[in-house]
PDB file of N, CA and C in Angstrom:
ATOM      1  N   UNK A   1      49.118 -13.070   6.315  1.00  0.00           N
ATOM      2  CA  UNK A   1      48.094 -12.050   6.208  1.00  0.00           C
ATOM      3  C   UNK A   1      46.939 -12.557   5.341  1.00  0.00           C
ATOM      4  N   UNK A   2      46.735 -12.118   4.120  1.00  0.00           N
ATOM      5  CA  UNK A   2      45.785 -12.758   2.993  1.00  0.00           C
ATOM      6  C   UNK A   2      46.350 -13.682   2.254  1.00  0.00           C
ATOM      7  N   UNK A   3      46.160 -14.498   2.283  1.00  0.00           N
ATOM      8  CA  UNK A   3      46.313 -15.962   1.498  1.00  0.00           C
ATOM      9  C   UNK A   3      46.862 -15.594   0.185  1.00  0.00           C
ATOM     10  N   UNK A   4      45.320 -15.412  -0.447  1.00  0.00           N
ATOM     11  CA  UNK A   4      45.504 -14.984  -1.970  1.00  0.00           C
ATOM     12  C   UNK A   4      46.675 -14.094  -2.912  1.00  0.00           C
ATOM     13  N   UNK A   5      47.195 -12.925  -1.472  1.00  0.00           N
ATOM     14  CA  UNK A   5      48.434 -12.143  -1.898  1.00  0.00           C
ATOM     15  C   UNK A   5      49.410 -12.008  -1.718  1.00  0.00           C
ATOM     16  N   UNK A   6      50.622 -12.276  -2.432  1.00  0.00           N
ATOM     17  CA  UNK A   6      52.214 -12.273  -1.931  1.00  0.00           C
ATOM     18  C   UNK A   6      52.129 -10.857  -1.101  1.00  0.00           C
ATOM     19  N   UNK A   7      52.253 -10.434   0.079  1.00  0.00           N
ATOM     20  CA  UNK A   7      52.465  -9.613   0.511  1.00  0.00           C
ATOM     21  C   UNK A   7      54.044  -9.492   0.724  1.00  0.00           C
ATOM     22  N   UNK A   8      54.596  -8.815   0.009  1.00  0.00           N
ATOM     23  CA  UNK A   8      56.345  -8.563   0.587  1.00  0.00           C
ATOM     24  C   UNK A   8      56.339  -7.600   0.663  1.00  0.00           C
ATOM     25  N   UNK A   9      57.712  -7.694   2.110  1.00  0.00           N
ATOM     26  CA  UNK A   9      57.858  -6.269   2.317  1.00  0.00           C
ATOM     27  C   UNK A   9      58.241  -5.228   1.129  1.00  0.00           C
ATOM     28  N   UNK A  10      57.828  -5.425   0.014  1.00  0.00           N
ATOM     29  CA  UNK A  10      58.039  -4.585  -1.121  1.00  0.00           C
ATOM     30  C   UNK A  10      56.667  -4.058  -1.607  1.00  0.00           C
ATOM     31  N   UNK A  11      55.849  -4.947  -1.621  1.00  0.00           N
ATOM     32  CA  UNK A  11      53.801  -4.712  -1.801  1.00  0.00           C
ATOM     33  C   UNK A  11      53.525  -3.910  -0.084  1.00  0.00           C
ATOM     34  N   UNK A  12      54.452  -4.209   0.473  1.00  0.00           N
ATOM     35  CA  UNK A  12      53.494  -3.468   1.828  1.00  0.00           C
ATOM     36  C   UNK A  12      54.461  -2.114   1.917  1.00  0.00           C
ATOM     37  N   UNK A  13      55.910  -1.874   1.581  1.00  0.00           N
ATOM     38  CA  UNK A  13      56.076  -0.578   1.277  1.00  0.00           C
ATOM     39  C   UNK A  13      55.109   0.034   0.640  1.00  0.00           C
ATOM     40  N   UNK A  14      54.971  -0.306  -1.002  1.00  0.00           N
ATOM     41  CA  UNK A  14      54.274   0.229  -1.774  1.00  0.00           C
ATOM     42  C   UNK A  14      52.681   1.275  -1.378  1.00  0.00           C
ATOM     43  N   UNK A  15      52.138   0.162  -0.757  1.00  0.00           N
ATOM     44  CA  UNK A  15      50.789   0.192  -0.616  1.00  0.00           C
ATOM     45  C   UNK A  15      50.703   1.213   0.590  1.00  0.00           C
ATOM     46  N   UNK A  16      51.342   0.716   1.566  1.00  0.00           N
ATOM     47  CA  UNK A  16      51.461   1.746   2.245  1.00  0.00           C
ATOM     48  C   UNK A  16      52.305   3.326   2.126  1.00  0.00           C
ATOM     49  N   UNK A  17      52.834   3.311   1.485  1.00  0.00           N
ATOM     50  CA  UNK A  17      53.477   5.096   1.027  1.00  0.00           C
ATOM     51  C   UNK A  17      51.781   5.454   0.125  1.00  0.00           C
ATOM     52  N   UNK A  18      51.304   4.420  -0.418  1.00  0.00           N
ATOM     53  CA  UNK A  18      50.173   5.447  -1.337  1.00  0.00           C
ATOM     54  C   UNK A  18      49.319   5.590  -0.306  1.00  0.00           C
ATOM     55  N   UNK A  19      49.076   4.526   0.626  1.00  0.00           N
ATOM     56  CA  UNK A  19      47.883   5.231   1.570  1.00  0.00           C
ATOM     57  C   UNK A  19      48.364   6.389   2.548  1.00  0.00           C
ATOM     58  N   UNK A  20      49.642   6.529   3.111  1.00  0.00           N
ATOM     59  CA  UNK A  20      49.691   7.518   3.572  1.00  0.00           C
ATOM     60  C   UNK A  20      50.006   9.130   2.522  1.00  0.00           C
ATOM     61  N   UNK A  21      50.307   8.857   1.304  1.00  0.00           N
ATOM     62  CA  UNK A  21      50.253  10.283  -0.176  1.00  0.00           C
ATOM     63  C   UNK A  21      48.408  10.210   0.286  1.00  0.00           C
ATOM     64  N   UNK A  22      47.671   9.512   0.228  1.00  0.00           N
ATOM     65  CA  UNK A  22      46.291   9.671   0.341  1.00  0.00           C
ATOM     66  C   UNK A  22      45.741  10.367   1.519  1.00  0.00           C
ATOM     67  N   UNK A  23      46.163   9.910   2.573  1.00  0.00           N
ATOM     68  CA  UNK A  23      46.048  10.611   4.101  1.00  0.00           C
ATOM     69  C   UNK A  23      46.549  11.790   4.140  1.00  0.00           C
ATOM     70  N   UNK A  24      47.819  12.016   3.481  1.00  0.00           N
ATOM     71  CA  UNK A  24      48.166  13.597   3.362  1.00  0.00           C
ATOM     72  C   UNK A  24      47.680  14.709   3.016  1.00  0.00           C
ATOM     73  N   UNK A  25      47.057  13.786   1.454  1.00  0.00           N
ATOM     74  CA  UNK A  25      46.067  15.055   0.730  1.00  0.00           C
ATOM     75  C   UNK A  25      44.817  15.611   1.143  1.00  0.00           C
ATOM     76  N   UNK A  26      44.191  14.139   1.814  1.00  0.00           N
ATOM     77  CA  UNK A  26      42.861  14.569   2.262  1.00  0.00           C
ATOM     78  C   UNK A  26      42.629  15.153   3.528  1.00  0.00           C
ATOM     79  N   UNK A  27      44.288  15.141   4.109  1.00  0.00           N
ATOM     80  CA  UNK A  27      44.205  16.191   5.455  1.00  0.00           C
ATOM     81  C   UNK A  27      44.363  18.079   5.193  1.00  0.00           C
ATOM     82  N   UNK A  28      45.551  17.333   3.950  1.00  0.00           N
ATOM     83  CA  UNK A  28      45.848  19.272   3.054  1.00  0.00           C
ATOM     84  C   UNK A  28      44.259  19.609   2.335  1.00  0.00           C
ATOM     85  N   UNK A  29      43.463  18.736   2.059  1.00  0.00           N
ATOM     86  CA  UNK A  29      42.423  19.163   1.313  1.00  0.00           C
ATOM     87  C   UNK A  29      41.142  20.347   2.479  1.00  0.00           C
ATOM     88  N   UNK A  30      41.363  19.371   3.448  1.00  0.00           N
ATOM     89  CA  UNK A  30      40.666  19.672   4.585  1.00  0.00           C
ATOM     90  C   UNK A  30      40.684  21.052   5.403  1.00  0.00           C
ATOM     91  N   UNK A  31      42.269  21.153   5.608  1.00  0.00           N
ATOM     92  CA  UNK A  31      43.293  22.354   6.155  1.00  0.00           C
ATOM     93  C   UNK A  31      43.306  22.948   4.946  1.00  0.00           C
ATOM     94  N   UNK A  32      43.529  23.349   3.572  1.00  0.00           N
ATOM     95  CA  UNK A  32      43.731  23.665   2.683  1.00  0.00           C
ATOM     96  C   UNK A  32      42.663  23.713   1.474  1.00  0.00           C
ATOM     97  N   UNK A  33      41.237  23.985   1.533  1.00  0.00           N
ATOM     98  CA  UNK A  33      40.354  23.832  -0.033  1.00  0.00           C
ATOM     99  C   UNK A  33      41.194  24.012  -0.954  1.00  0.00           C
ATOM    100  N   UNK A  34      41.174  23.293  -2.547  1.00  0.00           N
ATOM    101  CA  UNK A  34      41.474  24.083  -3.230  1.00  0.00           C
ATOM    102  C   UNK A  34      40.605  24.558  -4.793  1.00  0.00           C
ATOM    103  N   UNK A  35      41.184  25.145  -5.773  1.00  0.00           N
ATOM    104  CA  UNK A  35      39.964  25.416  -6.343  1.00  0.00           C
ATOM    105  C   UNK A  35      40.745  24.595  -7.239  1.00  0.00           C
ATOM    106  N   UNK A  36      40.042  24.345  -8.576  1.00  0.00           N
ATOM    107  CA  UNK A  36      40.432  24.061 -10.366  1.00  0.00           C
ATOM    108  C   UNK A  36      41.103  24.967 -10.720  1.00  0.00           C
ATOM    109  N   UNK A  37      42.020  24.758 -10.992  1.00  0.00           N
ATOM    110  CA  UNK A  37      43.001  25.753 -11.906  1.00  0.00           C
ATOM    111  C   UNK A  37      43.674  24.891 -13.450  1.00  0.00           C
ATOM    112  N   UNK A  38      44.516  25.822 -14.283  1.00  0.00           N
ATOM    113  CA  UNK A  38      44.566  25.129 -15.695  1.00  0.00           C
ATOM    114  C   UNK A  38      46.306  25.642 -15.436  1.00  0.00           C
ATOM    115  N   UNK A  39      47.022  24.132 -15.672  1.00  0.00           N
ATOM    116  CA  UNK A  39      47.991  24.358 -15.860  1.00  0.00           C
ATOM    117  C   UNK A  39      48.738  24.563 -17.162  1.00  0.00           C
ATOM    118  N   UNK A  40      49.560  23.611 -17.571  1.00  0.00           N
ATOM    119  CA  UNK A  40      50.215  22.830 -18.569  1.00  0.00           C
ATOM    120  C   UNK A  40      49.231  21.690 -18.976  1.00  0.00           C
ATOM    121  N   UNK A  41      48.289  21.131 -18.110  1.00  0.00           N
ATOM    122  CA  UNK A  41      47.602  20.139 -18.378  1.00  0.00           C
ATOM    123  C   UNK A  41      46.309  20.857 -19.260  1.00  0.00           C
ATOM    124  N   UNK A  42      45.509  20.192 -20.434  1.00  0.00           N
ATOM    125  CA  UNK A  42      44.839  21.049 -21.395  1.00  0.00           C
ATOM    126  C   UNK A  42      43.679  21.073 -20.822  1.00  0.00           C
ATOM    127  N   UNK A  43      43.171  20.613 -19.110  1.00  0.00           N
ATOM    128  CA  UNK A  43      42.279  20.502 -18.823  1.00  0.00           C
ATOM    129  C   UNK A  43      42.299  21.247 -17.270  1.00  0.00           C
ATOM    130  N   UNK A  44      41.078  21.847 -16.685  1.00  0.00           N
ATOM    131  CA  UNK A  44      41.445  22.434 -15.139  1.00  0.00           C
ATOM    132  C   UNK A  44      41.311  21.260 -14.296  1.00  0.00           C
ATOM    133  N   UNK A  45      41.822  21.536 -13.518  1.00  0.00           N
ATOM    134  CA  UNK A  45      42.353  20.201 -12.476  1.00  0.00           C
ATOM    135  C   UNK A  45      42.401  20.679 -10.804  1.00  0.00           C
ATOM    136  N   UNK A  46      42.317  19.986  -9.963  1.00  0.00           N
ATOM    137  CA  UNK A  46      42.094  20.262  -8.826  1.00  0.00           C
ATOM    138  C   UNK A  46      43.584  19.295  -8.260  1.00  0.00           C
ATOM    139  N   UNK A  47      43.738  19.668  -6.923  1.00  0.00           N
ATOM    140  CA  UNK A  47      45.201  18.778  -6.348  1.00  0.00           C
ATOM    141  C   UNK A  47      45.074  17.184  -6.739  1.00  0.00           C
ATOM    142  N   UNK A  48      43.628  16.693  -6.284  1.00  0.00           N
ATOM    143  CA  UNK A  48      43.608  15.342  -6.403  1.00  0.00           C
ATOM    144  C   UNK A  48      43.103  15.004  -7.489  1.00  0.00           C
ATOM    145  N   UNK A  49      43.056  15.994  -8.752  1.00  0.00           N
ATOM    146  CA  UNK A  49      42.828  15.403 -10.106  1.00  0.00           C
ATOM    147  C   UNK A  49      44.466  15.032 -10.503  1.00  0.00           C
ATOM    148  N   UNK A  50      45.228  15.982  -9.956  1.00  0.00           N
ATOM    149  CA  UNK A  50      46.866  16.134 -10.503  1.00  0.00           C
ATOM    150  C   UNK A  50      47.858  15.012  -9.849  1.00  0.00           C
ATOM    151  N   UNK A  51      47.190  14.587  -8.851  1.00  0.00           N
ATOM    152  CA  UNK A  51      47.709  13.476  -7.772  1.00  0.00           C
ATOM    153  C   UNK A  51      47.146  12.046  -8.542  1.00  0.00           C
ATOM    154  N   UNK A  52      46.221  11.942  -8.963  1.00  0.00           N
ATOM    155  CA  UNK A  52      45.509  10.999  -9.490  1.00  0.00           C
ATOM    156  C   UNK A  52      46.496  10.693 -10.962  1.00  0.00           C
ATOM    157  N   UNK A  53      46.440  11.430 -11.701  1.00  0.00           N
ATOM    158  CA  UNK A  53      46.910  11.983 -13.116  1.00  0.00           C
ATOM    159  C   UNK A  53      48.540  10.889 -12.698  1.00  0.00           C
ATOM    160  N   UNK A  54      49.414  11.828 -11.771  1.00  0.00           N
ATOM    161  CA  UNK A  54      50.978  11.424 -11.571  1.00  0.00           C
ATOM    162  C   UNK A  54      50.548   9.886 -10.985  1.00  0.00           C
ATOM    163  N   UNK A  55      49.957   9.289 -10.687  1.00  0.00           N
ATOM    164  CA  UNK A  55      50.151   8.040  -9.764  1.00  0.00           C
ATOM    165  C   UNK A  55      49.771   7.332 -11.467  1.00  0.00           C
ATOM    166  N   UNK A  56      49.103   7.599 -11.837  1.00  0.00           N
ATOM    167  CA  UNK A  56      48.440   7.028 -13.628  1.00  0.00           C
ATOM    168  C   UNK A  56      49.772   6.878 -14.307  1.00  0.00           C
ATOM    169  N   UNK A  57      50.535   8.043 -14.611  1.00  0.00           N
ATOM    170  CA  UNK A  57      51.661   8.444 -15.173  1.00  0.00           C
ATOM    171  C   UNK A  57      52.566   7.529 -14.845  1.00  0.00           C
ATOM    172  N   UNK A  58      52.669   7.387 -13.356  1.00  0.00           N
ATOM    173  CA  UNK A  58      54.302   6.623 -12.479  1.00  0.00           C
ATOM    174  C   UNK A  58      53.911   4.992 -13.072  1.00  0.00           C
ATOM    175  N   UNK A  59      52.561   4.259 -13.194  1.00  0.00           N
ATOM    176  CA  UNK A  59      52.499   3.336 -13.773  1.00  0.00           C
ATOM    177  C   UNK A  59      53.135   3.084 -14.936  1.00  0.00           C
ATOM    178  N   UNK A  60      52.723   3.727 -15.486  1.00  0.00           N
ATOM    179  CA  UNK A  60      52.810   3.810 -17.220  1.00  0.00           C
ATOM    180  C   UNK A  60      54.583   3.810 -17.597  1.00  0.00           C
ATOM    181  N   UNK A  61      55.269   4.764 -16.625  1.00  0.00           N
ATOM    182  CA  UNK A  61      56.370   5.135 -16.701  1.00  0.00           C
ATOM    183  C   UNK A  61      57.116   3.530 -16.199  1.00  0.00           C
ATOM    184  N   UNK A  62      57.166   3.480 -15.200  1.00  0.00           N
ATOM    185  CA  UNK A  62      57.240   2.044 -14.847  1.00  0.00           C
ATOM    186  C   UNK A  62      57.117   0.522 -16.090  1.00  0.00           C
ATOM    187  N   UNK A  63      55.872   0.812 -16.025  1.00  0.00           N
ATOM    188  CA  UNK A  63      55.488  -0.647 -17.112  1.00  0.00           C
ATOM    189  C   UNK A  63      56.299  -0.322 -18.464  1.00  0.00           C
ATOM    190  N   UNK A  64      56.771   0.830 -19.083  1.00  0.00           N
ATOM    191  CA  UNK A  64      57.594   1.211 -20.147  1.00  0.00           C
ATOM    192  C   UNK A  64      59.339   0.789 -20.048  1.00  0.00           C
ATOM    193  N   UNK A  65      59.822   0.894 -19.122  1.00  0.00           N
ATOM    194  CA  UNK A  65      60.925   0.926 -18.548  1.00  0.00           C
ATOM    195  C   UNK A  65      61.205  -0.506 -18.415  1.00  0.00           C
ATOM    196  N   UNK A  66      59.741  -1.286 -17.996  1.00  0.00           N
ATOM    197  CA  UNK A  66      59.948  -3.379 -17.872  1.00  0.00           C
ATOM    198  C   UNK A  66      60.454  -3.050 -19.505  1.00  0.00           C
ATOM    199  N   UNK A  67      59.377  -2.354 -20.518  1.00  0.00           N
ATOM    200  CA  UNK A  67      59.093  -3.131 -21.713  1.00  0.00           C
ATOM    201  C   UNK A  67      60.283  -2.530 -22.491  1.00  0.00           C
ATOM    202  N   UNK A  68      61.360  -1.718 -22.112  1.00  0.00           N
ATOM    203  CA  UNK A  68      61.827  -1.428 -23.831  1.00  0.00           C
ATOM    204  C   UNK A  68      63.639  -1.356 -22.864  1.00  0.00           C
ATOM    205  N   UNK A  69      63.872  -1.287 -21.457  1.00  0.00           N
ATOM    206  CA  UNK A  69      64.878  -1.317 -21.069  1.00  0.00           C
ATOM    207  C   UNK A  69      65.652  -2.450 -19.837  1.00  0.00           C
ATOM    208  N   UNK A  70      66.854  -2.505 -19.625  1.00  0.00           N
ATOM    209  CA  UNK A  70      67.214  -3.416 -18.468  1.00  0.00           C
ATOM    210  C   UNK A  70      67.566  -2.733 -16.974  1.00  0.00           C
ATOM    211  N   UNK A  71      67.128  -1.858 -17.678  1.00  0.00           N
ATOM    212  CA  UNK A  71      68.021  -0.364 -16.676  1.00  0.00           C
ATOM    213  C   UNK A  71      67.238  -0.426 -15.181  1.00  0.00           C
ATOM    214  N   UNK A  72      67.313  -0.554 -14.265  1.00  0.00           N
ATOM    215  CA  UNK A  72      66.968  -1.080 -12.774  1.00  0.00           C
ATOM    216  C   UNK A  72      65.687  -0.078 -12.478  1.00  0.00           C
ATOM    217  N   UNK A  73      64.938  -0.595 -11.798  1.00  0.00           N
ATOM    218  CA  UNK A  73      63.718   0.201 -11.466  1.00  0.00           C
ATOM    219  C   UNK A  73      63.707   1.322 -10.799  1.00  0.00           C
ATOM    220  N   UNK A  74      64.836   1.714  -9.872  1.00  0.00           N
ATOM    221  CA  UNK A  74      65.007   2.711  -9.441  1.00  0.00           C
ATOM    222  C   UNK A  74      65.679   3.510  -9.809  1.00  0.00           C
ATOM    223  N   UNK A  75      65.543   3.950 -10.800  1.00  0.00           N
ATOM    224  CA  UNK A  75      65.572   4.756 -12.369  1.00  0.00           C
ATOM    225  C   UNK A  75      64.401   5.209 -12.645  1.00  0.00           C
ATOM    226  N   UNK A  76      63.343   4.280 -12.992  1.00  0.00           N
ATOM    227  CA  UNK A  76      61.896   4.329 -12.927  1.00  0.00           C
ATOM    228  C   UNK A  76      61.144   5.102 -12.005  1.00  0.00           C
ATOM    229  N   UNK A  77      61.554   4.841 -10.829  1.00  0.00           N
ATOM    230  CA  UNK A  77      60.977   5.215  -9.622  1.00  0.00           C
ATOM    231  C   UNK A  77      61.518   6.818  -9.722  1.00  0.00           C
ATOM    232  N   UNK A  78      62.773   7.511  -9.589  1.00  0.00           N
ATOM    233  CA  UNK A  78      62.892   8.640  -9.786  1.00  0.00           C
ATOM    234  C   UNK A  78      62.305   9.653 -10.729  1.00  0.00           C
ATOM    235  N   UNK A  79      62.654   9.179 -11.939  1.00  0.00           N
ATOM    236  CA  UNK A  79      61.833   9.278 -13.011  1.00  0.00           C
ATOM    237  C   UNK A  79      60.176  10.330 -12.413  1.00  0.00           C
ATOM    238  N   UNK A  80      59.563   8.883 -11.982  1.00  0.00           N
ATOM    239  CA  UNK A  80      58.379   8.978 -11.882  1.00  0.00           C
ATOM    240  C   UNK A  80      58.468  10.514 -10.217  1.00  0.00           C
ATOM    241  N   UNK A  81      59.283  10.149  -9.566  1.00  0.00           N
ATOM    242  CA  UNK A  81      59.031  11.218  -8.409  1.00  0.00           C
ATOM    243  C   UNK A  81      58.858  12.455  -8.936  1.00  0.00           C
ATOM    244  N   UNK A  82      60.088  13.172 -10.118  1.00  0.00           N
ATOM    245  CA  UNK A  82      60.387  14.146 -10.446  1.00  0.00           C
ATOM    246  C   UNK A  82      59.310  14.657 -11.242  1.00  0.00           C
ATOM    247  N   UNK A  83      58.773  13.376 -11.981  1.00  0.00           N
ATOM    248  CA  UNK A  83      57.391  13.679 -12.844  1.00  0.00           C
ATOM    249  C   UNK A  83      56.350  14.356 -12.052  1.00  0.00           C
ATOM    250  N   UNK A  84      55.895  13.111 -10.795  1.00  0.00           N
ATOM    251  CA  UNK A  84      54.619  14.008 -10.345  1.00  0.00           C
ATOM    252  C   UNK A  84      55.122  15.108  -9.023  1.00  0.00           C
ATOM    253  N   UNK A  85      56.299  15.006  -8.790  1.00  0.00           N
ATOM    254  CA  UNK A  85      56.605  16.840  -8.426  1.00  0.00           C
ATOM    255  C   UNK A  85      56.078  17.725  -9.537  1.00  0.00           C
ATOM    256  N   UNK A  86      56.296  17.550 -10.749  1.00  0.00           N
ATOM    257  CA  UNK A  86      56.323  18.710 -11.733  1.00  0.00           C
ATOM    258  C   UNK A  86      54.657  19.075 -12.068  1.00  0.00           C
ATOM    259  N   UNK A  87      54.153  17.538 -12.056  1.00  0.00           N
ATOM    260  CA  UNK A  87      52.978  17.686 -12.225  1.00  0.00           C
ATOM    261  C   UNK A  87      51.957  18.466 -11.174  1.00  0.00           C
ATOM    262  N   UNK A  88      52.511  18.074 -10.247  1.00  0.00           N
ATOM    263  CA  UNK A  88      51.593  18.735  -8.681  1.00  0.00           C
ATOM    264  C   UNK A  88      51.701  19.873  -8.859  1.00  0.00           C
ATOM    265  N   UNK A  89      52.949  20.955  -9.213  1.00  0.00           N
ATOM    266  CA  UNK A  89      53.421  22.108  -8.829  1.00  0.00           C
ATOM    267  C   UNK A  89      52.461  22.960 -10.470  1.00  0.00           C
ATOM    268  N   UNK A  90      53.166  22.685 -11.255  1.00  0.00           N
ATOM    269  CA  UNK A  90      52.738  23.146 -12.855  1.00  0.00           C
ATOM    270  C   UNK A  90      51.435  22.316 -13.727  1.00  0.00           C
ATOM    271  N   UNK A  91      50.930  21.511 -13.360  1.00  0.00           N
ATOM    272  CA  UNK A  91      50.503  20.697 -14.433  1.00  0.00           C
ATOM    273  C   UNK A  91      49.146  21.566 -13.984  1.00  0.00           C
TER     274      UNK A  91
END
């Protein structure tokens, strides 16, 4: 494919589940307006401020999990699902 990038079937899962979370929203955005509302989060937020926010989060959660444990990534990865469920719904 591109030279420059290890593409494995692990980077092309990846990349592809976020472009289709992206295709989803901007079809629910479309079918669905929504307005700013104030959750749990100290700021009002719209779906794709809160979608934005959890994908920020699942990093962070991730890169923490390399740095302080041995504990397998898909640990991480749940982690992070349950997070931006909570976040989408409440935040």
């Amino acid at each position: 494919m591109v030279a420059w990038m290890n593409w494995t079937p692990t980077v092309i899962v990846f990349f592809s589940v976020i472009a289709m979370i992206l295709a989803v929203m901007t079809v629910y955005e479309i079918v669905s307006p929504c307005i700013e509302r104030k959750g749990f989060l100290p700021i009002e937020t719209t779906r794709g401020d809160r979608l934005f926010i959890g994908l920020l989060s699942a990093a962070y959660i991730h890169l923490t999990f390399l740095a302080v444990s041995d504990i397998t990534l898909w640990v991480a990865l749940a982690v992070s699902v349950v997070w931006l469920l909570v976040l989408l719904r409440w935040g």
